[in-house]
PDBML (XML) file of the C-alpha atoms, coordinates in Angstrom:
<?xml version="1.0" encoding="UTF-8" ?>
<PDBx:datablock datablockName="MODEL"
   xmlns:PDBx="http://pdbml.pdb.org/schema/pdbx-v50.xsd"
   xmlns:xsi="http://www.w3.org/2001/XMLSchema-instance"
   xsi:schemaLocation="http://pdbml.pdb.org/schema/pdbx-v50.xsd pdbx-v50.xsd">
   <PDBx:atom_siteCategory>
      <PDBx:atom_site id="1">
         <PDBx:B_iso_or_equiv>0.00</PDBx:B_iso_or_equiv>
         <PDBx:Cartn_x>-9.600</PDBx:Cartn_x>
         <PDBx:Cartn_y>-14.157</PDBx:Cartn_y>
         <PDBx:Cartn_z>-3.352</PDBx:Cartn_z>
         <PDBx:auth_asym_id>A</PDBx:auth_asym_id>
         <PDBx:auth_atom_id>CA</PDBx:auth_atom_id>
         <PDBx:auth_comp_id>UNK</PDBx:auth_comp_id>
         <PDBx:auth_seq_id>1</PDBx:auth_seq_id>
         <PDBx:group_PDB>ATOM</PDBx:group_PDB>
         <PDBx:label_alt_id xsi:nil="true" />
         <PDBx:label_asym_id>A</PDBx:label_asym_id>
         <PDBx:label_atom_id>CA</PDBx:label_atom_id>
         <PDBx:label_comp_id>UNK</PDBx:label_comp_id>
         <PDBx:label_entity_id>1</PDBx:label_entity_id>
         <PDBx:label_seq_id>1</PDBx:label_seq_id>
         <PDBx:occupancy>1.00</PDBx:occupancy>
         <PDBx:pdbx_PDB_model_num>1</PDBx:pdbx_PDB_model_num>
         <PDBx:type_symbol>C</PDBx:type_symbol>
      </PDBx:atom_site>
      <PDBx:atom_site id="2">
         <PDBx:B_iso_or_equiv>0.00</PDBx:B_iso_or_equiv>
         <PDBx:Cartn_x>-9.859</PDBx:Cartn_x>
         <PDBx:Cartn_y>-10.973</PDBx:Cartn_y>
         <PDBx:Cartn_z>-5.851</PDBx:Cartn_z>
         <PDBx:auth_asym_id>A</PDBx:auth_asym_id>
         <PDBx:auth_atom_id>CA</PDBx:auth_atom_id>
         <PDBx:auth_comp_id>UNK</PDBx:auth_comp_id>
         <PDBx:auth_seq_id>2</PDBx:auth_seq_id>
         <PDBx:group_PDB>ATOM</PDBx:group_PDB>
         <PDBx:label_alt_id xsi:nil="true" />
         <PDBx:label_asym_id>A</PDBx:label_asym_id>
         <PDBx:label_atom_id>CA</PDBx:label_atom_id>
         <PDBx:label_comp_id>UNK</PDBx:label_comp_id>
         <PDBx:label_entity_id>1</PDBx:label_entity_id>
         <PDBx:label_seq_id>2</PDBx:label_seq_id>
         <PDBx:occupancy>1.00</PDBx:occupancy>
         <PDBx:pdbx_PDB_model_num>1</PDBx:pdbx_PDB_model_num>
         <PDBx:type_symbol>C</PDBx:type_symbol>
      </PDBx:atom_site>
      <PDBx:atom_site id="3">
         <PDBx:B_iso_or_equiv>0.00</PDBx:B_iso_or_equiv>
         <PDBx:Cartn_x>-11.237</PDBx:Cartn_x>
         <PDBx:Cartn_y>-9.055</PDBx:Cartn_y>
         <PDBx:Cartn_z>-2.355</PDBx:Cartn_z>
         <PDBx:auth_asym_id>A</PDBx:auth_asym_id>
         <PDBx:auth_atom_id>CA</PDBx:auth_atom_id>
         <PDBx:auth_comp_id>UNK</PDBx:auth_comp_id>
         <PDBx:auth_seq_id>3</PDBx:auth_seq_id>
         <PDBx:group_PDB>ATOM</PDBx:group_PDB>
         <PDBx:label_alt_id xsi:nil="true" />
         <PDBx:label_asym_id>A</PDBx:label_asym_id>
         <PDBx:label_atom_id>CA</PDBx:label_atom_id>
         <PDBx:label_comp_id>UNK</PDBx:label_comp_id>
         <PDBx:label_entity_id>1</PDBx:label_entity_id>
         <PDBx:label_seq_id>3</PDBx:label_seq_id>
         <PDBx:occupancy>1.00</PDBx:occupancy>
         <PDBx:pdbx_PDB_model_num>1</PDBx:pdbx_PDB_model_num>
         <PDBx:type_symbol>C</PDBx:type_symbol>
      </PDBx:atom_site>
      <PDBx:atom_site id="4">
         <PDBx:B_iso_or_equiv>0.00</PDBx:B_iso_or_equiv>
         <PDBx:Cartn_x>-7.967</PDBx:Cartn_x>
         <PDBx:Cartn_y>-10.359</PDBx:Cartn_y>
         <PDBx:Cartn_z>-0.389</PDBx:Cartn_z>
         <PDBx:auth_asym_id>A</PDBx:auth_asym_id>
         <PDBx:auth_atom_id>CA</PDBx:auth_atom_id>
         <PDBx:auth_comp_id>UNK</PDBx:auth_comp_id>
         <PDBx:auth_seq_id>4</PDBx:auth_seq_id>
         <PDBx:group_PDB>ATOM</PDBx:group_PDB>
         <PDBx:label_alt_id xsi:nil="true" />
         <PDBx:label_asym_id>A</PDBx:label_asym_id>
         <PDBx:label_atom_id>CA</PDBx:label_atom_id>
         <PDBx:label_comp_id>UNK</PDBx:label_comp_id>
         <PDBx:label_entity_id>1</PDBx:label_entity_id>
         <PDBx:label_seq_id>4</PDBx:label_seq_id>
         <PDBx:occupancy>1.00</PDBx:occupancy>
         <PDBx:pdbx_PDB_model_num>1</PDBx:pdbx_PDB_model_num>
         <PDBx:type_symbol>C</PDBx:type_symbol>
      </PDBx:atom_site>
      <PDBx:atom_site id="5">
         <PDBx:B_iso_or_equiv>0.00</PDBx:B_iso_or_equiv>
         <PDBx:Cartn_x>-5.444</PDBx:Cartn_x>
         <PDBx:Cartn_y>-9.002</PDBx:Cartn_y>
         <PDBx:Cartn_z>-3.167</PDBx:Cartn_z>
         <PDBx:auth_asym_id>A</PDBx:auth_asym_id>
         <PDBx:auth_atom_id>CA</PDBx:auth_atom_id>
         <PDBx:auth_comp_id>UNK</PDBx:auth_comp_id>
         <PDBx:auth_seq_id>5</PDBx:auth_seq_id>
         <PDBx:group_PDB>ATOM</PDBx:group_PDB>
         <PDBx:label_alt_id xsi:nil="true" />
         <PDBx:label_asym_id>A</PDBx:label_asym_id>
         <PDBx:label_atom_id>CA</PDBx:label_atom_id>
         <PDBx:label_comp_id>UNK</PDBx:label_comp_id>
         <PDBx:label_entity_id>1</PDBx:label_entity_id>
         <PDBx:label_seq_id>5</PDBx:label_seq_id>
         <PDBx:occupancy>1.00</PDBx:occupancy>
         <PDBx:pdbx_PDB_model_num>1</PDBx:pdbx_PDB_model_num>
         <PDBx:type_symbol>C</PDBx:type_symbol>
      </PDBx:atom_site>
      <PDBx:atom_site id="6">
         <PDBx:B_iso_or_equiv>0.00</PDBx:B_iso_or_equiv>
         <PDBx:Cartn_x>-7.506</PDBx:Cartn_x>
         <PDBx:Cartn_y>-5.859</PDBx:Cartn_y>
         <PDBx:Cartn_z>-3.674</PDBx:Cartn_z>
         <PDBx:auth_asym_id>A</PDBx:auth_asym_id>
         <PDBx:auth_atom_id>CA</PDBx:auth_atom_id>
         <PDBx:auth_comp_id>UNK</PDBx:auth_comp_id>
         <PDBx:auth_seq_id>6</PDBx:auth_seq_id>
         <PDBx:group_PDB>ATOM</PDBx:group_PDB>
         <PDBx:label_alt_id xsi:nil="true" />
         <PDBx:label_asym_id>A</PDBx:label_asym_id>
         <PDBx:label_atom_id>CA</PDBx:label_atom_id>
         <PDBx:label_comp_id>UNK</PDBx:label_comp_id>
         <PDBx:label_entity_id>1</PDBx:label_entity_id>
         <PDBx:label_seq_id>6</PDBx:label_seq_id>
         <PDBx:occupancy>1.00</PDBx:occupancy>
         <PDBx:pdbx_PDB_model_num>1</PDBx:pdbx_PDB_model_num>
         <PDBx:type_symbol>C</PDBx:type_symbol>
      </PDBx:atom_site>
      <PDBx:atom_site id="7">
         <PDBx:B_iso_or_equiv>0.00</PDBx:B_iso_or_equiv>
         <PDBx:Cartn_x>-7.166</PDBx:Cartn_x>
         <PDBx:Cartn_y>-5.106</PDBx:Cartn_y>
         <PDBx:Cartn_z>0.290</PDBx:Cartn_z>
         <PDBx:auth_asym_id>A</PDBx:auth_asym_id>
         <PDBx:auth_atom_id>CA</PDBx:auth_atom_id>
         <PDBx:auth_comp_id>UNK</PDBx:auth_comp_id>
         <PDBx:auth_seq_id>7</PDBx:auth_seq_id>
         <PDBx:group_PDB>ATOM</PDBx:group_PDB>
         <PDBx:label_alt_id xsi:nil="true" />
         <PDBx:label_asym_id>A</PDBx:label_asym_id>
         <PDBx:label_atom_id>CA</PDBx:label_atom_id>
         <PDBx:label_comp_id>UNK</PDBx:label_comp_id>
         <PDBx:label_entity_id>1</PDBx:label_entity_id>
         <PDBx:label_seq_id>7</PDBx:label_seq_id>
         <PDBx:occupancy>1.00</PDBx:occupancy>
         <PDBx:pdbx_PDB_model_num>1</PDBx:pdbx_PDB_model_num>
         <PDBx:type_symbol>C</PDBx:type_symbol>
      </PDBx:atom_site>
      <PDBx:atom_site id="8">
         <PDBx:B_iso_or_equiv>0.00</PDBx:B_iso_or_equiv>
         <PDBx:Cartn_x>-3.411</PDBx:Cartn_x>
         <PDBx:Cartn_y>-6.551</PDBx:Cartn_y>
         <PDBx:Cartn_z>0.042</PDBx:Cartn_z>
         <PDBx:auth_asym_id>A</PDBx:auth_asym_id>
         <PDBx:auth_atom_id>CA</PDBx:auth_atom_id>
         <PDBx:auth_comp_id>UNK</PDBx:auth_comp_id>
         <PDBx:auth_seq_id>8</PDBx:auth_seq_id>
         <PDBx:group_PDB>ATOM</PDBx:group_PDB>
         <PDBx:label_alt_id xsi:nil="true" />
         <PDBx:label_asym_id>A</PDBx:label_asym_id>
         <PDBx:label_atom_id>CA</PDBx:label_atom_id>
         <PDBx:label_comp_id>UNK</PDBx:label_comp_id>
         <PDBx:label_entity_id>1</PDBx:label_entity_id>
         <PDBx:label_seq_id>8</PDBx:label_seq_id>
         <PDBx:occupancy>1.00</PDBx:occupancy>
         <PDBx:pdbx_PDB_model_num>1</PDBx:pdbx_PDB_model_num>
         <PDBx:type_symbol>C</PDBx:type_symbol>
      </PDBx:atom_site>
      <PDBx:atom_site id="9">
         <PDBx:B_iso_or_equiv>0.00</PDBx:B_iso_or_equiv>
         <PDBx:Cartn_x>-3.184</PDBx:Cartn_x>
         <PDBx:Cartn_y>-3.995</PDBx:Cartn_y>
         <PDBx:Cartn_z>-2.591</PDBx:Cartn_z>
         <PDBx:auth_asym_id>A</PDBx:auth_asym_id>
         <PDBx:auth_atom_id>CA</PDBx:auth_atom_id>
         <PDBx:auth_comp_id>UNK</PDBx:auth_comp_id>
         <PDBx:auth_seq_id>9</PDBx:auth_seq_id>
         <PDBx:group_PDB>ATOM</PDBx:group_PDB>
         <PDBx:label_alt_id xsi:nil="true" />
         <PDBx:label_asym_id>A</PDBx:label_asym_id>
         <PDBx:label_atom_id>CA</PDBx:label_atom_id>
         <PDBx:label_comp_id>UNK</PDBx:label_comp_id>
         <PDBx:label_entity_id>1</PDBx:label_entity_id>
         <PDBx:label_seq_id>9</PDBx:label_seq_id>
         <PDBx:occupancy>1.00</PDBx:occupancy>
         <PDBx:pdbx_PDB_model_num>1</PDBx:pdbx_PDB_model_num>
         <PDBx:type_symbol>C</PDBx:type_symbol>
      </PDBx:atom_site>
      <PDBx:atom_site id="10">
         <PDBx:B_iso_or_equiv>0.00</PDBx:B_iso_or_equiv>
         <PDBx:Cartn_x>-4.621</PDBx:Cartn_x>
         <PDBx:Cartn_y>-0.803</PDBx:Cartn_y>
         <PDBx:Cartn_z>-0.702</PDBx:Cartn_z>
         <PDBx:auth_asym_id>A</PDBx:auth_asym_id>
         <PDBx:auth_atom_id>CA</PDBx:auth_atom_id>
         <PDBx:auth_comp_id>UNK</PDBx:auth_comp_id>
         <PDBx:auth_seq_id>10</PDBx:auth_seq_id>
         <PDBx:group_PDB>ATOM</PDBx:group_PDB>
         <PDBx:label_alt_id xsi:nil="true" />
         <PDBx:label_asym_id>A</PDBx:label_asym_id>
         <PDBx:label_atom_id>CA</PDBx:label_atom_id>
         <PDBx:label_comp_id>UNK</PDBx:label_comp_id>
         <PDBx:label_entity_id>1</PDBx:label_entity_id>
         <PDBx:label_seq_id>10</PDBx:label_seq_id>
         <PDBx:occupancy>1.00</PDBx:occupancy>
         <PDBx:pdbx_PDB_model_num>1</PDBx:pdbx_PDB_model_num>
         <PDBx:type_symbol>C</PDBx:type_symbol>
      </PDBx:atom_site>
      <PDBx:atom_site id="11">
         <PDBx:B_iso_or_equiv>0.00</PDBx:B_iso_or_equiv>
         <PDBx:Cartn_x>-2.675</PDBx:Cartn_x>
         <PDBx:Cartn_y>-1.704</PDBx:Cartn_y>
         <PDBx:Cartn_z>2.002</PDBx:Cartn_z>
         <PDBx:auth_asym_id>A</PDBx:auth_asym_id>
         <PDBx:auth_atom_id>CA</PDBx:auth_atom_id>
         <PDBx:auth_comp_id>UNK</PDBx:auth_comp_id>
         <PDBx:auth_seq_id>11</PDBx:auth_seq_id>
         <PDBx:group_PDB>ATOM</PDBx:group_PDB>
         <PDBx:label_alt_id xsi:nil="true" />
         <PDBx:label_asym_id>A</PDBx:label_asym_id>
         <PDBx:label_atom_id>CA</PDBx:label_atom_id>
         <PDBx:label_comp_id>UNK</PDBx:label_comp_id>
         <PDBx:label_entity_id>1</PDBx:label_entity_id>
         <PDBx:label_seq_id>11</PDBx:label_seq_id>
         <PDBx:occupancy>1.00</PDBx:occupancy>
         <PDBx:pdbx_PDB_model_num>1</PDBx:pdbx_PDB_model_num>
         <PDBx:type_symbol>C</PDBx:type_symbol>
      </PDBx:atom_site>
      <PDBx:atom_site id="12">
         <PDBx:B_iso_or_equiv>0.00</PDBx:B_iso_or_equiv>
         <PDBx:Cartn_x>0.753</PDBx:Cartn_x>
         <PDBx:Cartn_y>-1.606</PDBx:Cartn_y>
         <PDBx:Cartn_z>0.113</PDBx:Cartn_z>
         <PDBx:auth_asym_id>A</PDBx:auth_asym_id>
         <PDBx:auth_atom_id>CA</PDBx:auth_atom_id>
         <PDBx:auth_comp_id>UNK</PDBx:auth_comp_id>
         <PDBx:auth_seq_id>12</PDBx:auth_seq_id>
         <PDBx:group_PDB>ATOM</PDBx:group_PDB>
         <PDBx:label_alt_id xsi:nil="true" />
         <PDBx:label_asym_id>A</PDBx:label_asym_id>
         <PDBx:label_atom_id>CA</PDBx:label_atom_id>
         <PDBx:label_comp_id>UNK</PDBx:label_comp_id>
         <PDBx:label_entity_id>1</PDBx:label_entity_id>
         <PDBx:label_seq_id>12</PDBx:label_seq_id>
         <PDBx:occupancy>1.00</PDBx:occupancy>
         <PDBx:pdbx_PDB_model_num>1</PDBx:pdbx_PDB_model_num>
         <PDBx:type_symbol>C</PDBx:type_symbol>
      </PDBx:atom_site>
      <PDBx:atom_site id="13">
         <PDBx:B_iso_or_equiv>0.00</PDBx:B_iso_or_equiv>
         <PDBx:Cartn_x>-0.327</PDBx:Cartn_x>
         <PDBx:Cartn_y>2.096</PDBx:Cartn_y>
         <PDBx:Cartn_z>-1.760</PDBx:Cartn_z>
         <PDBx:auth_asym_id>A</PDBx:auth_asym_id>
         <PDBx:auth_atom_id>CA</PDBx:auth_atom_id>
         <PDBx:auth_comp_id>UNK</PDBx:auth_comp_id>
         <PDBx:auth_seq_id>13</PDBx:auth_seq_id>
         <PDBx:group_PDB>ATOM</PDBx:group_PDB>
         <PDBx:label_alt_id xsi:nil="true" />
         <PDBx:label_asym_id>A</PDBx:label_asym_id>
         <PDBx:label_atom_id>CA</PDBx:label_atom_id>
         <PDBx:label_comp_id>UNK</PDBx:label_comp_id>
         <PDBx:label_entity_id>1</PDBx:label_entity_id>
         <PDBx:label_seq_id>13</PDBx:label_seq_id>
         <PDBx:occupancy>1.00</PDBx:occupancy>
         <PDBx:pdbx_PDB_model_num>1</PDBx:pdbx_PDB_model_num>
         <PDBx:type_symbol>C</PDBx:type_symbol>
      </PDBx:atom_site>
      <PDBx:atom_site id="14">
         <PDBx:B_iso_or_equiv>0.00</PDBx:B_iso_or_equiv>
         <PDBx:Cartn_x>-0.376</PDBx:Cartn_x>
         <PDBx:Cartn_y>3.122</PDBx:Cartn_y>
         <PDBx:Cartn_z>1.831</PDBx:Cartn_z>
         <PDBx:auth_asym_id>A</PDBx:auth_asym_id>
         <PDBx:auth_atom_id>CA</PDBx:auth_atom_id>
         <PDBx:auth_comp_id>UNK</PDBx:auth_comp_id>
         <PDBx:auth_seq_id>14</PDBx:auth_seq_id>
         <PDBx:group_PDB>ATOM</PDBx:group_PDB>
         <PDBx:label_alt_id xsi:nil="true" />
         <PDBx:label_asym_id>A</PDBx:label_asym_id>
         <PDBx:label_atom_id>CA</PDBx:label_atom_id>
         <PDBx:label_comp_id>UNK</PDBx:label_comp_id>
         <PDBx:label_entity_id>1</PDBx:label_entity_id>
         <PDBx:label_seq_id>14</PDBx:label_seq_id>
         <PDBx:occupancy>1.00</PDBx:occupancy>
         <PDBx:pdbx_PDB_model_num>1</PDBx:pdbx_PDB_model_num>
         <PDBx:type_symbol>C</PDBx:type_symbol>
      </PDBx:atom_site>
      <PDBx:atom_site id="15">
         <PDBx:B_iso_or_equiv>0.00</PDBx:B_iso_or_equiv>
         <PDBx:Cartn_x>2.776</PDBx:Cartn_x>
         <PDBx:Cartn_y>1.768</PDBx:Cartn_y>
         <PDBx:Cartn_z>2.927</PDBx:Cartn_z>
         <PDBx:auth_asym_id>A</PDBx:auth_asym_id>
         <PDBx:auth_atom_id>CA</PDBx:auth_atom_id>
         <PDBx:auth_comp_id>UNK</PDBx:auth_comp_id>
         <PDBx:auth_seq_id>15</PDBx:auth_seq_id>
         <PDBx:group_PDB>ATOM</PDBx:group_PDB>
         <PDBx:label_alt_id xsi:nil="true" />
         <PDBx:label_asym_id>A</PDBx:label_asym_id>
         <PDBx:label_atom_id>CA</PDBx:label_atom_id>
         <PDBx:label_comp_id>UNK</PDBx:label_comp_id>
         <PDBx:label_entity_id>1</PDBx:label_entity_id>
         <PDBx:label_seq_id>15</PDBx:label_seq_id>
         <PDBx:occupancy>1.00</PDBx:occupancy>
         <PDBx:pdbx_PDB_model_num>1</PDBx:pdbx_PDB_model_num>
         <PDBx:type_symbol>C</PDBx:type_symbol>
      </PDBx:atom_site>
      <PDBx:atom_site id="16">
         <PDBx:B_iso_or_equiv>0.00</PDBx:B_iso_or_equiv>
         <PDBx:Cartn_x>4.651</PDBx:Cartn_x>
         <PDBx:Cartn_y>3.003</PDBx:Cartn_y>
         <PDBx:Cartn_z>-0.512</PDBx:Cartn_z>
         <PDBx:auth_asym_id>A</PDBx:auth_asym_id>
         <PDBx:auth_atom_id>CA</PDBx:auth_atom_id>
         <PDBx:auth_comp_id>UNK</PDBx:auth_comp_id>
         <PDBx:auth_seq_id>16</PDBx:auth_seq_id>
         <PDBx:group_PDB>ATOM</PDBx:group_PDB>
         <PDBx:label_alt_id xsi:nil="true" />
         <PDBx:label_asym_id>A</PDBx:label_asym_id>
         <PDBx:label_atom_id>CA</PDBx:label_atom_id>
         <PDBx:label_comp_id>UNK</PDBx:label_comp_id>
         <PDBx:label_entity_id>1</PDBx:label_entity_id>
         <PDBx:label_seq_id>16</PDBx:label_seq_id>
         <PDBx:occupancy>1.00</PDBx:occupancy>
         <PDBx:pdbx_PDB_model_num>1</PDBx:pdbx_PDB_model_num>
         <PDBx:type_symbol>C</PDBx:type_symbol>
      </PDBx:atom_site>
      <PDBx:atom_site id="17">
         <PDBx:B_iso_or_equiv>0.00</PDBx:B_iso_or_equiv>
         <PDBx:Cartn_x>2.972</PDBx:Cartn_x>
         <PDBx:Cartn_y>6.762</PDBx:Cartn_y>
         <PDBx:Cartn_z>0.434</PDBx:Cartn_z>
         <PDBx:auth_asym_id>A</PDBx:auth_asym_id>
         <PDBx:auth_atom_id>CA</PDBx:auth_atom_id>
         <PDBx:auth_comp_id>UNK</PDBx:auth_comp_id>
         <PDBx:auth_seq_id>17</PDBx:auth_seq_id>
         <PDBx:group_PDB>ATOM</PDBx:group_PDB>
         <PDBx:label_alt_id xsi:nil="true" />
         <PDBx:label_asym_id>A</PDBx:label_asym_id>
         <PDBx:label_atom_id>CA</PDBx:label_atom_id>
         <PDBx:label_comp_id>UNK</PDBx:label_comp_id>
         <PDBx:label_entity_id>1</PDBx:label_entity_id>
         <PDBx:label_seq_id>17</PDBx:label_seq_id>
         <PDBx:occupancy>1.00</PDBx:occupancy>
         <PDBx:pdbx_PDB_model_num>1</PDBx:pdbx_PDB_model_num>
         <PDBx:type_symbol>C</PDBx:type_symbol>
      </PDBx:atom_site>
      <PDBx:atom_site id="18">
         <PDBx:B_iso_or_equiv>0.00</PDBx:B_iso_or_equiv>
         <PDBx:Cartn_x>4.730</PDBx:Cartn_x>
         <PDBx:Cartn_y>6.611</PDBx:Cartn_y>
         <PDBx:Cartn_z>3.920</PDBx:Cartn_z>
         <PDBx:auth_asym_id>A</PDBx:auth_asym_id>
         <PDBx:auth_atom_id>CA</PDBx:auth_atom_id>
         <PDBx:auth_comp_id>UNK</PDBx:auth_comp_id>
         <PDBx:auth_seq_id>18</PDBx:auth_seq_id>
         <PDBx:group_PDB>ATOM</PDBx:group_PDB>
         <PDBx:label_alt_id xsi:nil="true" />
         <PDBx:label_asym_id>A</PDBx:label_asym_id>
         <PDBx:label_atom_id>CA</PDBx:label_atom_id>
         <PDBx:label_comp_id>UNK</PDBx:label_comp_id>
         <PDBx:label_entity_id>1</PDBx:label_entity_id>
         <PDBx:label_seq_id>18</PDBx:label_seq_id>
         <PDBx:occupancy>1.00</PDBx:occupancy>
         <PDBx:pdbx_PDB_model_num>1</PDBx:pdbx_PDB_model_num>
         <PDBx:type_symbol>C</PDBx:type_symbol>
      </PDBx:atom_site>
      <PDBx:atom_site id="19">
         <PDBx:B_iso_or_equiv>0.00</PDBx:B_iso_or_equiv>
         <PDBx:Cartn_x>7.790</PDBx:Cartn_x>
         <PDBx:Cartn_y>5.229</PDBx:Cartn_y>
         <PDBx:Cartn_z>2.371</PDBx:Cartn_z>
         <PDBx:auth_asym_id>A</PDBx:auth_asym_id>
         <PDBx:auth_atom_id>CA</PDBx:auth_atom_id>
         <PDBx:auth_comp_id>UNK</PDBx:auth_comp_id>
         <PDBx:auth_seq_id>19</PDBx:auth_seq_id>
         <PDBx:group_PDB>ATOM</PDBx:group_PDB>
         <PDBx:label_alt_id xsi:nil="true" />
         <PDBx:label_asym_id>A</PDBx:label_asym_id>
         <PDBx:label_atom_id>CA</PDBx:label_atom_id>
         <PDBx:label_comp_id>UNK</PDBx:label_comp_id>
         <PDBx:label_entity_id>1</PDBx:label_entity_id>
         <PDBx:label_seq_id>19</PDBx:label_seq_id>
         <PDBx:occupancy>1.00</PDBx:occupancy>
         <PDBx:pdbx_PDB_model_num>1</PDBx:pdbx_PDB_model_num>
         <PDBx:type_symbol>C</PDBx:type_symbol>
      </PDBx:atom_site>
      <PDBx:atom_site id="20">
         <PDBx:B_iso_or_equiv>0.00</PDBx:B_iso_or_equiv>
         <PDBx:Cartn_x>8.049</PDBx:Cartn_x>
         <PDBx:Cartn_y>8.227</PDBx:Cartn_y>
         <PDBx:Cartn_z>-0.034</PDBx:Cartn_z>
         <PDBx:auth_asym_id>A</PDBx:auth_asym_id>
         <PDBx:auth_atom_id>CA</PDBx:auth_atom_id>
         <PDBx:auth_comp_id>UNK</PDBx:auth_comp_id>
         <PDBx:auth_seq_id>20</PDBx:auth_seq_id>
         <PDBx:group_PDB>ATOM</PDBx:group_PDB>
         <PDBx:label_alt_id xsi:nil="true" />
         <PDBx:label_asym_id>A</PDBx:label_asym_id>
         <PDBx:label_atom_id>CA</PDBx:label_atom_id>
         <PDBx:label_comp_id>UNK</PDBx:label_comp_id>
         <PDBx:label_entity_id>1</PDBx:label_entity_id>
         <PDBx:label_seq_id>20</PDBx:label_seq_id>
         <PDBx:occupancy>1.00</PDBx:occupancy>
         <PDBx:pdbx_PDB_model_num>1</PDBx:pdbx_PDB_model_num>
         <PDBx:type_symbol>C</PDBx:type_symbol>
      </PDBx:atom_site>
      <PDBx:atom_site id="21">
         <PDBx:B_iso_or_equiv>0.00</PDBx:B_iso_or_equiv>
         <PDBx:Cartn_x>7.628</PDBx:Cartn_x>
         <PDBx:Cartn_y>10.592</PDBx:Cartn_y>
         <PDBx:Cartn_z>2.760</PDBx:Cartn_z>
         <PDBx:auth_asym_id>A</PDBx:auth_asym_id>
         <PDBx:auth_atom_id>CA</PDBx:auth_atom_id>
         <PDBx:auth_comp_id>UNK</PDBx:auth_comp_id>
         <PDBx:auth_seq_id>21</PDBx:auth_seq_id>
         <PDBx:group_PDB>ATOM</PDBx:group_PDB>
         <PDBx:label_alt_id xsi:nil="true" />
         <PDBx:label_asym_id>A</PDBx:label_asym_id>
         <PDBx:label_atom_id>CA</PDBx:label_atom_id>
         <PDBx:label_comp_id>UNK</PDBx:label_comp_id>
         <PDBx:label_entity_id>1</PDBx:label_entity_id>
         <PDBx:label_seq_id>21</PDBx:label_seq_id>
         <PDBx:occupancy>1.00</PDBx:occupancy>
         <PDBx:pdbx_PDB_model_num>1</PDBx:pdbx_PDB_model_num>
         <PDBx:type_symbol>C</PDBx:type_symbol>
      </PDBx:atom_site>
      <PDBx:atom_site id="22">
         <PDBx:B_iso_or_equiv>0.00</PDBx:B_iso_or_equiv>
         <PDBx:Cartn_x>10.224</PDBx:Cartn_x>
         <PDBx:Cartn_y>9.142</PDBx:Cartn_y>
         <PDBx:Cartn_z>4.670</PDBx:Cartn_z>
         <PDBx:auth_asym_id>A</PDBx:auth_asym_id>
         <PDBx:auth_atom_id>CA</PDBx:auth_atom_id>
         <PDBx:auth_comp_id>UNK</PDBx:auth_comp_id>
         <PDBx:auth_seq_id>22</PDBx:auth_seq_id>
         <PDBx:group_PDB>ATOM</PDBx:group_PDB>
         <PDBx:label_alt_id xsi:nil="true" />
         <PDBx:label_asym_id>A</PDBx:label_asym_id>
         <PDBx:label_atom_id>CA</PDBx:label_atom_id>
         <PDBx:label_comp_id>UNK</PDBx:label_comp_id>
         <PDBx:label_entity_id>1</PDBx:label_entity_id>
         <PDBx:label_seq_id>22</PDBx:label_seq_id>
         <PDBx:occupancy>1.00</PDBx:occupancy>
         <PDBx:pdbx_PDB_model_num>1</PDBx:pdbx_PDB_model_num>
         <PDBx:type_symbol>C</PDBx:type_symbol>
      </PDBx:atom_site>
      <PDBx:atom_site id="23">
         <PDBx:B_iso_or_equiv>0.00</PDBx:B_iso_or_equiv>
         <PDBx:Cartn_x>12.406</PDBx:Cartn_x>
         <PDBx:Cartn_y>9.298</PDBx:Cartn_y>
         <PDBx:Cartn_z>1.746</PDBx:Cartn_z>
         <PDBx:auth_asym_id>A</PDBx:auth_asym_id>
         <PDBx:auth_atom_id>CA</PDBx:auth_atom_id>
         <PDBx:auth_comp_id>UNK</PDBx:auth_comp_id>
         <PDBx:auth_seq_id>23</PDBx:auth_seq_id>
         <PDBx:group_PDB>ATOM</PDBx:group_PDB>
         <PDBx:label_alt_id xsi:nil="true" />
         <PDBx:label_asym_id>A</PDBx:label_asym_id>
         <PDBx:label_atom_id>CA</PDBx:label_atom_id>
         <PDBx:label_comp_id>UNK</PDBx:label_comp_id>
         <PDBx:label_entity_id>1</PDBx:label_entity_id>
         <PDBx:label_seq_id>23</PDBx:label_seq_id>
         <PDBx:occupancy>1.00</PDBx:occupancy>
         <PDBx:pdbx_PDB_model_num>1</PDBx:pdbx_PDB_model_num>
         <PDBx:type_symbol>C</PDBx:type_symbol>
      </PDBx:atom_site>
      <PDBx:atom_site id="24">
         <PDBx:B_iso_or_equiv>0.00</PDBx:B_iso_or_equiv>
         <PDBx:Cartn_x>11.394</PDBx:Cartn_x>
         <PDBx:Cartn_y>13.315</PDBx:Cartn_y>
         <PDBx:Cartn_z>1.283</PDBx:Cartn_z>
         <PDBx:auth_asym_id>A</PDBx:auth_asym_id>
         <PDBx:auth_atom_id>CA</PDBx:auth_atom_id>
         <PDBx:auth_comp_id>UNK</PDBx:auth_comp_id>
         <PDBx:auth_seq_id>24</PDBx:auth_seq_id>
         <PDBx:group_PDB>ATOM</PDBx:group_PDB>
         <PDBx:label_alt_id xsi:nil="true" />
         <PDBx:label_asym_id>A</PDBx:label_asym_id>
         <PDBx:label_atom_id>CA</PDBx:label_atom_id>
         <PDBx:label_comp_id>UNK</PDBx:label_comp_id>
         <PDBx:label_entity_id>1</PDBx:label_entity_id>
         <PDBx:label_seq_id>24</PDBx:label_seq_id>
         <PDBx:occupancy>1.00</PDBx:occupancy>
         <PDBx:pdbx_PDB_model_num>1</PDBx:pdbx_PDB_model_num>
         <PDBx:type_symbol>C</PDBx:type_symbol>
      </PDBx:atom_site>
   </PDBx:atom_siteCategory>
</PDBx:datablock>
């Protein structure tokens, strides 16, 4: 279960990066 949220985690860094680029 700590190996799920970690990859949940990764995953959602990436999507906040493309978010923010969007944004700029």
């Amino acid at each position: 279960i700590q190996a799920y949220y970690a990859s949940i985690s990764l995953m959602d860094e990436q999507l906040g990066r493309v978010i923010d680029a969007l944004e700029e």
